[in-house]
Protein backbone atom coordinates (compact mmCIF):
# COMPACT_ATOMS: atom_id res chain seq x y z
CA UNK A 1 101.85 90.57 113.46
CA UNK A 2 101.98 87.05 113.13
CA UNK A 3 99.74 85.12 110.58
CA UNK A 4 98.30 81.63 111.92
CA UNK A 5 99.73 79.07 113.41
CA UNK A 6 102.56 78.48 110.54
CA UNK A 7 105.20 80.24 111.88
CA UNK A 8 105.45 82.93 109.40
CA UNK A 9 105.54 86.65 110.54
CA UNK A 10 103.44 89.03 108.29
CA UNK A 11 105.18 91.86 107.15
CA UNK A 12 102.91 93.18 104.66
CA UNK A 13 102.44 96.49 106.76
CA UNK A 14 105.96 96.98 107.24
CA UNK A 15 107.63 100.20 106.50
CA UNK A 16 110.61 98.09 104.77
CA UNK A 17 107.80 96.92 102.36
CA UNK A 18 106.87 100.66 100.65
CA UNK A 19 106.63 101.66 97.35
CA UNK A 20 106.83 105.09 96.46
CA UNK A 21 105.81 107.15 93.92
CA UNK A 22 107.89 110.18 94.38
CA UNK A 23 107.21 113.87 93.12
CA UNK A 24 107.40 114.87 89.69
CA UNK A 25 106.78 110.42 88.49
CA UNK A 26 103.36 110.74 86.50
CA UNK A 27 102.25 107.07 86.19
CA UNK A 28 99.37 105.89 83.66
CA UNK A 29 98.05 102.06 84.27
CA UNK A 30 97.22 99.87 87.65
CA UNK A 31 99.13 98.91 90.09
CA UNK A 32 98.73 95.77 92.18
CA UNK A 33 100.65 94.70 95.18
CA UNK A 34 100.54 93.53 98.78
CA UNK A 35 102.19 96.17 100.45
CA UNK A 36 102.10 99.99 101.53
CA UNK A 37 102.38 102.35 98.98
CA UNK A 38 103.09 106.30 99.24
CA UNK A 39 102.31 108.42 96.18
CA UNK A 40 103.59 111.61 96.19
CA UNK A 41 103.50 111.71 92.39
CA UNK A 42 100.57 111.22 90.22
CA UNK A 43 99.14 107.93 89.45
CA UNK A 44 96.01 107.77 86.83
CA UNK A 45 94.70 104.43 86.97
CA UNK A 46 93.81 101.99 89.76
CA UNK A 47 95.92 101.06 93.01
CA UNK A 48 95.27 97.39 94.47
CA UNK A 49 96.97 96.62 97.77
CA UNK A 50 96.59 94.96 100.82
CA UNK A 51 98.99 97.09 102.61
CA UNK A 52 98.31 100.92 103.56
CA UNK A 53 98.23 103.77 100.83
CA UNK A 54 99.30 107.05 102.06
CA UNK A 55 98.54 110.15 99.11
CA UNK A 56 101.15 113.00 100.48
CA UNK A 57 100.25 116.70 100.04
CA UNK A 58 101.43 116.64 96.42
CA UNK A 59 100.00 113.42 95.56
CA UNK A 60 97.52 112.39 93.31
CA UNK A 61 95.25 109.33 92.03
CA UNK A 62 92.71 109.74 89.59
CA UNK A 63 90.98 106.43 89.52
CA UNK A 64 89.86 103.57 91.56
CA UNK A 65 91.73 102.39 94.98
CA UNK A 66 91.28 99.46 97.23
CA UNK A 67 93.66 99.03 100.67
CA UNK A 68 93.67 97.82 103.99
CA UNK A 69 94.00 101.83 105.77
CA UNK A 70 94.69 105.24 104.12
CA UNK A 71 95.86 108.79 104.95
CA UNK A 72 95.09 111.58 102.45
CA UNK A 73 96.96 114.40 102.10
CA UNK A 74 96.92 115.64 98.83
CA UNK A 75 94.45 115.09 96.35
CA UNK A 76 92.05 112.03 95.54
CA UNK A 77 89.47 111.31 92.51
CA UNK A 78 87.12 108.32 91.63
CA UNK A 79 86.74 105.42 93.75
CA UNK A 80 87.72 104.65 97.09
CA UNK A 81 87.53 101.75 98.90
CA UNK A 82 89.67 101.42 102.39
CA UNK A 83 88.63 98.05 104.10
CA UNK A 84 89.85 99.72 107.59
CA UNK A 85 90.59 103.28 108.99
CA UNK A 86 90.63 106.47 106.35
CA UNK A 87 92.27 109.38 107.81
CA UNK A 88 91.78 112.51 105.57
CA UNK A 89 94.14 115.42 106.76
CA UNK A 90 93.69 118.83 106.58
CA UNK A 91 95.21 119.34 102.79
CA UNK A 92 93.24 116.42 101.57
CA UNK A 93 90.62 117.23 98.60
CA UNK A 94 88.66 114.22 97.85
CA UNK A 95 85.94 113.92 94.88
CA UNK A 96 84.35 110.87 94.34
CA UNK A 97 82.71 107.85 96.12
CA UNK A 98 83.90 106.84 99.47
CA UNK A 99 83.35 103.41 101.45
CA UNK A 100 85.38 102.46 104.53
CA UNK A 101 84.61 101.07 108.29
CA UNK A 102 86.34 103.93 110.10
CA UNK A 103 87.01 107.95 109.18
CA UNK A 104 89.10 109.94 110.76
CA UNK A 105 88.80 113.90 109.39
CA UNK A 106 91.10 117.21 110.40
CA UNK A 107 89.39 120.14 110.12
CA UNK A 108 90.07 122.22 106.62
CA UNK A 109 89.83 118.80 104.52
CA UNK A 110 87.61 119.37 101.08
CA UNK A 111 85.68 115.99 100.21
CA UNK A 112 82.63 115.74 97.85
């Protein structure tokens, strides 16, 4: 939790850090920030983020993404780049190119 020696206490991953993209918000363009996001909306563009993206079961990105962890729930399409754990639930439908160091599926997810 704490960066370095400097003192300073990283909160990127905190849940008072979220941005969310609620149900029935269609965003066009990219998004860049440095913490977690939550789209339950639709975002058509690219997502940049250090923090952790979590898609809810009506969520969806067409695009490119790049975070630190994901869960999936609803649906995904284009690029996806998650520089730790990916956990793809059971409502998940993915399309497009995943790379990631860990995956984590629940049985009934669609990816291709």
């Amino acid at each position: 939790m704490f960066k370095g020696g400097n003192g300073k206490v990283d909160t990127t991953n905190s849940p008072d850090k979220l941005n969310r993209i609620v149900e029935g918000t269609y965003i066009k363009g990219d998004i860049k920030g440095d913490s977690n996001f939550r789209i339950d909306g639709v975002l058509v563009g690219s997502l940049d983020t250090l923090g952790k993206l979590v898609i809810g079961p009506t969520g969806k990105i067409e695009g490119e993404v790049k975070c630190s962890n994901a869960d999936i729930e609803g649906k995904f399409e284009g690029n996806l780049v998650v520089d730790g754990l990916l956990n793809i639930k059971s409502t998940a439908v993915i399309t497009g190119t995943i790379t990631t160091n860990q995956i984590g599926m629940e049985v009934g997810c669609s990816f291709s």
